[in-house]
C-alpha atoms as a PDB file:
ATOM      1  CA  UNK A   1     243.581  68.003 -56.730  1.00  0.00           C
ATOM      2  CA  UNK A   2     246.380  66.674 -55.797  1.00  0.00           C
ATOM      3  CA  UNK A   3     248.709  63.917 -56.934  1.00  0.00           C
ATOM      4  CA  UNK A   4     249.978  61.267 -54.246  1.00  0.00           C
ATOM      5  CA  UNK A   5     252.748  59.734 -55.934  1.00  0.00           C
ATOM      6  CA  UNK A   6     254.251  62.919 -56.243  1.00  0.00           C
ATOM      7  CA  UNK A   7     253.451  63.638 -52.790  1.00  0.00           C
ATOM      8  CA  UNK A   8     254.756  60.363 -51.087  1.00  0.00           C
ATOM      9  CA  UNK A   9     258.144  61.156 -53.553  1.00  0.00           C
ATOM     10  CA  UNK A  10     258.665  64.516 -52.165  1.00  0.00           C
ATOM     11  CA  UNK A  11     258.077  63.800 -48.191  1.00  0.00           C
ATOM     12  CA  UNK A  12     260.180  60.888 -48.793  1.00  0.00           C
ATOM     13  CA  UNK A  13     263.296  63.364 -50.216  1.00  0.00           C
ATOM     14  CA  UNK A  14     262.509  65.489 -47.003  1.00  0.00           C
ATOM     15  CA  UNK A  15     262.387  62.530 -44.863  1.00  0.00           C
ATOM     16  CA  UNK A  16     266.018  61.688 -46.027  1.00  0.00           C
ATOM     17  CA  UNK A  17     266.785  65.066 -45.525  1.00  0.00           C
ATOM     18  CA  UNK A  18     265.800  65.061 -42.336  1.00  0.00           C
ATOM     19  CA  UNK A  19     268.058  64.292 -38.932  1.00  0.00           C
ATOM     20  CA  UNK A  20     264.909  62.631 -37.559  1.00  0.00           C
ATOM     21  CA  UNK A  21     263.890  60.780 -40.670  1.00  0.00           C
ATOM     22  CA  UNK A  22     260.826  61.821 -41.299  1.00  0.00           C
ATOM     23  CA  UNK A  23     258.743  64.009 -42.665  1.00  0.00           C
ATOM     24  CA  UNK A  24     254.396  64.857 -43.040  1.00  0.00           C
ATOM     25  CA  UNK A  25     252.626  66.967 -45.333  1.00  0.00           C
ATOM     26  CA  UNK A  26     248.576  67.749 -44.447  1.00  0.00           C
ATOM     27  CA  UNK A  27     247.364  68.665 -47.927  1.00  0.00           C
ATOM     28  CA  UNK A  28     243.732  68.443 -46.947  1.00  0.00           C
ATOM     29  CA  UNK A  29     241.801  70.177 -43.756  1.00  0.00           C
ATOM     30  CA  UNK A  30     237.816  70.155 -44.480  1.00  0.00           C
ATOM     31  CA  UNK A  31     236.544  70.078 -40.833  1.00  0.00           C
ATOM     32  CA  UNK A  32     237.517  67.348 -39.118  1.00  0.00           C
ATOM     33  CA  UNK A  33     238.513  65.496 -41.877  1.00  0.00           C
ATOM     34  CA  UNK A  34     242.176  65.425 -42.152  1.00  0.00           C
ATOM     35  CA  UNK A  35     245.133  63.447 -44.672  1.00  0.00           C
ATOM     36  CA  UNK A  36     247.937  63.811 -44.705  1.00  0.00           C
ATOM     37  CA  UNK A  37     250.738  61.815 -46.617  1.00  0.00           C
ATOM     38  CA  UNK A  38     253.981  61.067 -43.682  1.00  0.00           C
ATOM     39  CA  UNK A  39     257.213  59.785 -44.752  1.00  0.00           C
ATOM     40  CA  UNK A  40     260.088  57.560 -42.806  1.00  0.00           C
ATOM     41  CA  UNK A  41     262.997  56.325 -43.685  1.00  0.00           C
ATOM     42  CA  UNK A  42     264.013  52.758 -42.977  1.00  0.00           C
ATOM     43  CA  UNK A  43     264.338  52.357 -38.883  1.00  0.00           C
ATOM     44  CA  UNK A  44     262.918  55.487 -38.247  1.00  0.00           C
ATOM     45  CA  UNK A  45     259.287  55.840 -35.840  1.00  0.00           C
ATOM     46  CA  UNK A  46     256.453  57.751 -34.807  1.00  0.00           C
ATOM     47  CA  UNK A  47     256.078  57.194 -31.038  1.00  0.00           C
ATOM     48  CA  UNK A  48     253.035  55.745 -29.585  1.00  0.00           C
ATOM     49  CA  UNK A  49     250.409  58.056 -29.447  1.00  0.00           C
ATOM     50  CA  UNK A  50     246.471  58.189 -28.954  1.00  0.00           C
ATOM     51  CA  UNK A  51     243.860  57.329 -31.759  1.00  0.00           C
ATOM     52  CA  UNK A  52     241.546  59.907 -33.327  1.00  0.00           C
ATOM     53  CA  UNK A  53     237.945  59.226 -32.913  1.00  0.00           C
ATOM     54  CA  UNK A  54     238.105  57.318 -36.511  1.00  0.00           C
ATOM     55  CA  UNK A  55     241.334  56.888 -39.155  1.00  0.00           C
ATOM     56  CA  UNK A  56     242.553  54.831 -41.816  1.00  0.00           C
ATOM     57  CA  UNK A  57     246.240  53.635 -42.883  1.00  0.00           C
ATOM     58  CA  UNK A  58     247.086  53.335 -46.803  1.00  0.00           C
ATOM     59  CA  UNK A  59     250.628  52.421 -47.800  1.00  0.00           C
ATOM     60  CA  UNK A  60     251.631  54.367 -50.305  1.00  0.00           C
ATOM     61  CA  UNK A  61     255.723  53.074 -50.527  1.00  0.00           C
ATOM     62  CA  UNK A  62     257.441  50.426 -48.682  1.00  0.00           C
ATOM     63  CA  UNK A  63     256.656  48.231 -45.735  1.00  0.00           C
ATOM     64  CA  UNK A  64     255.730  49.582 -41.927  1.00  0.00           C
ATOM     65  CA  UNK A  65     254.547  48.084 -38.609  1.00  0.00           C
ATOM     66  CA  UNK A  66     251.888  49.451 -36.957  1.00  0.00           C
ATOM     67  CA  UNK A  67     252.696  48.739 -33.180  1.00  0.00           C
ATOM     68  CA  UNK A  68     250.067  48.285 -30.645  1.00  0.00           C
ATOM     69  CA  UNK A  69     249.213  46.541 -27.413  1.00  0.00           C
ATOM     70  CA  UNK A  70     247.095  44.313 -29.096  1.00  0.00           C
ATOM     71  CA  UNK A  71     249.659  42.917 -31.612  1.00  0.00           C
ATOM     72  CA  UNK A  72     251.797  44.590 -34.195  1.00  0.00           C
ATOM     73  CA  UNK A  73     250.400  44.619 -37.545  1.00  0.00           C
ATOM     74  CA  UNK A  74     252.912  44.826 -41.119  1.00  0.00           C
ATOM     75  CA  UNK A  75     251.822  46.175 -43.792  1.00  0.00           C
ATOM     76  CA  UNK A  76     253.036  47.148 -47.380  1.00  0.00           C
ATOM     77  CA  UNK A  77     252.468  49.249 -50.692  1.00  0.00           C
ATOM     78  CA  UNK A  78     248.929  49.092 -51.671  1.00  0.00           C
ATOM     79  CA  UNK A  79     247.442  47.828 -48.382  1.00  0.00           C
ATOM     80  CA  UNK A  80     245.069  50.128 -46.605  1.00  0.00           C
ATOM     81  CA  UNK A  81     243.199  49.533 -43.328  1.00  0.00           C
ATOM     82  CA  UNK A  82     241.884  51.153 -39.837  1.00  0.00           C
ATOM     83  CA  UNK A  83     243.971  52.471 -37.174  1.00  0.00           C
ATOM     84  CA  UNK A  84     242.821  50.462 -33.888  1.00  0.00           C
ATOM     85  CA  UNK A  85     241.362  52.178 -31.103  1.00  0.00           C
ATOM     86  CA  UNK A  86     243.973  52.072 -29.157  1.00  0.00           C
ATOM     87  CA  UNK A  87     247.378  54.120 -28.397  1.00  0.00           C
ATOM     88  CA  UNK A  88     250.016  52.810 -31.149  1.00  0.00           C
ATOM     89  CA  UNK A  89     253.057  53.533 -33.332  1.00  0.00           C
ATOM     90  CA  UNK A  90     254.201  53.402 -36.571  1.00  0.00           C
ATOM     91  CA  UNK A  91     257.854  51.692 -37.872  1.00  0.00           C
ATOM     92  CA  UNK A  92     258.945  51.890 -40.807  1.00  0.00           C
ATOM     93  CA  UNK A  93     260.783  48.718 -41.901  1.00  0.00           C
ATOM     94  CA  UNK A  94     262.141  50.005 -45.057  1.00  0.00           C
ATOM     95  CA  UNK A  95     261.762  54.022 -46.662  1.00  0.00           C
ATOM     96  CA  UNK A  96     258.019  54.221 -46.552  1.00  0.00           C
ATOM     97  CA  UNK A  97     255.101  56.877 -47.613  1.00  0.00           C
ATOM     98  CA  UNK A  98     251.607  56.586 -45.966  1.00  0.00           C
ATOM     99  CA  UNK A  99     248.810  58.319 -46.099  1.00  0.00           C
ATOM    100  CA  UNK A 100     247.126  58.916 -42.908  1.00  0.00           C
ATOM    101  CA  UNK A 101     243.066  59.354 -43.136  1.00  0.00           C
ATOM    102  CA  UNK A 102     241.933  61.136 -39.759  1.00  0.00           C
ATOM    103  CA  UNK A 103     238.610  62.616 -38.209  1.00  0.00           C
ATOM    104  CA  UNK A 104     239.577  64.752 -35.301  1.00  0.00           C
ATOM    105  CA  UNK A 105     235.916  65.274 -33.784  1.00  0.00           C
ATOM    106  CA  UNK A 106     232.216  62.944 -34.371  1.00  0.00           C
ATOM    107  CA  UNK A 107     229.361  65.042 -33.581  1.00  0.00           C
ATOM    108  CA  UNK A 108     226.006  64.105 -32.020  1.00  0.00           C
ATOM    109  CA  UNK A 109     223.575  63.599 -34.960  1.00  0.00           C
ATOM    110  CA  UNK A 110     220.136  65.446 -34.106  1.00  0.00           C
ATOM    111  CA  UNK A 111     216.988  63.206 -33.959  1.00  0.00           C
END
């Protein structure tokens, strides 16, 4: 098992370590079920990129904008919520830890 805190505190020490300013950790692969816990340090991004079939956003630290076509949406410690379909980013407007819930692949259910 394994603890979060501790994981959003260490990314965010390698996050500040890092030229780029940020840092990810996947700590759990079963399938296509992925998390992993990503760090950035105030000002820092992820560029827009494409949505997984299905994925979630929890704050873990600090505040970030999720940036999309549709409208940028802020969020802060303790929130949680989907990830639109839709190609987005991710700003962090202060040193933030999320945890990023992801399912890579849906299959077909048999009837």
């Amino acid at each position: 098992m394994d603890d979060l805190t501790a994981l959003a505190r260490h990314q965010l020490d390698d996050a500040r370590a890092s030229a780029h300013g940020r840092s990810a950790h996947l700590f759990l692969h079963d399938g296509p079920l992925r998390q992993t816990v990503i760090a950035l340090t105030s000002g820092s991004s992820l560029d827009e990129h494409n949505t997984p079939p299905a994925a979630s956003l929890q704050v873990l630290h600090g505040r970030v904008r999720l940036t999309m076509s549709s409208g940028d949406q802020d969020m802060i410690a303790g929130q949680v919520g989907p990830i639109p379909h839709e190609r987005h980013g991710l700003k962090a407007l202060e040193d933030s830890a999320v945890l990023l819930t992801a399912v890579t692949e849906v299959r077909a259910t048999a009837r």
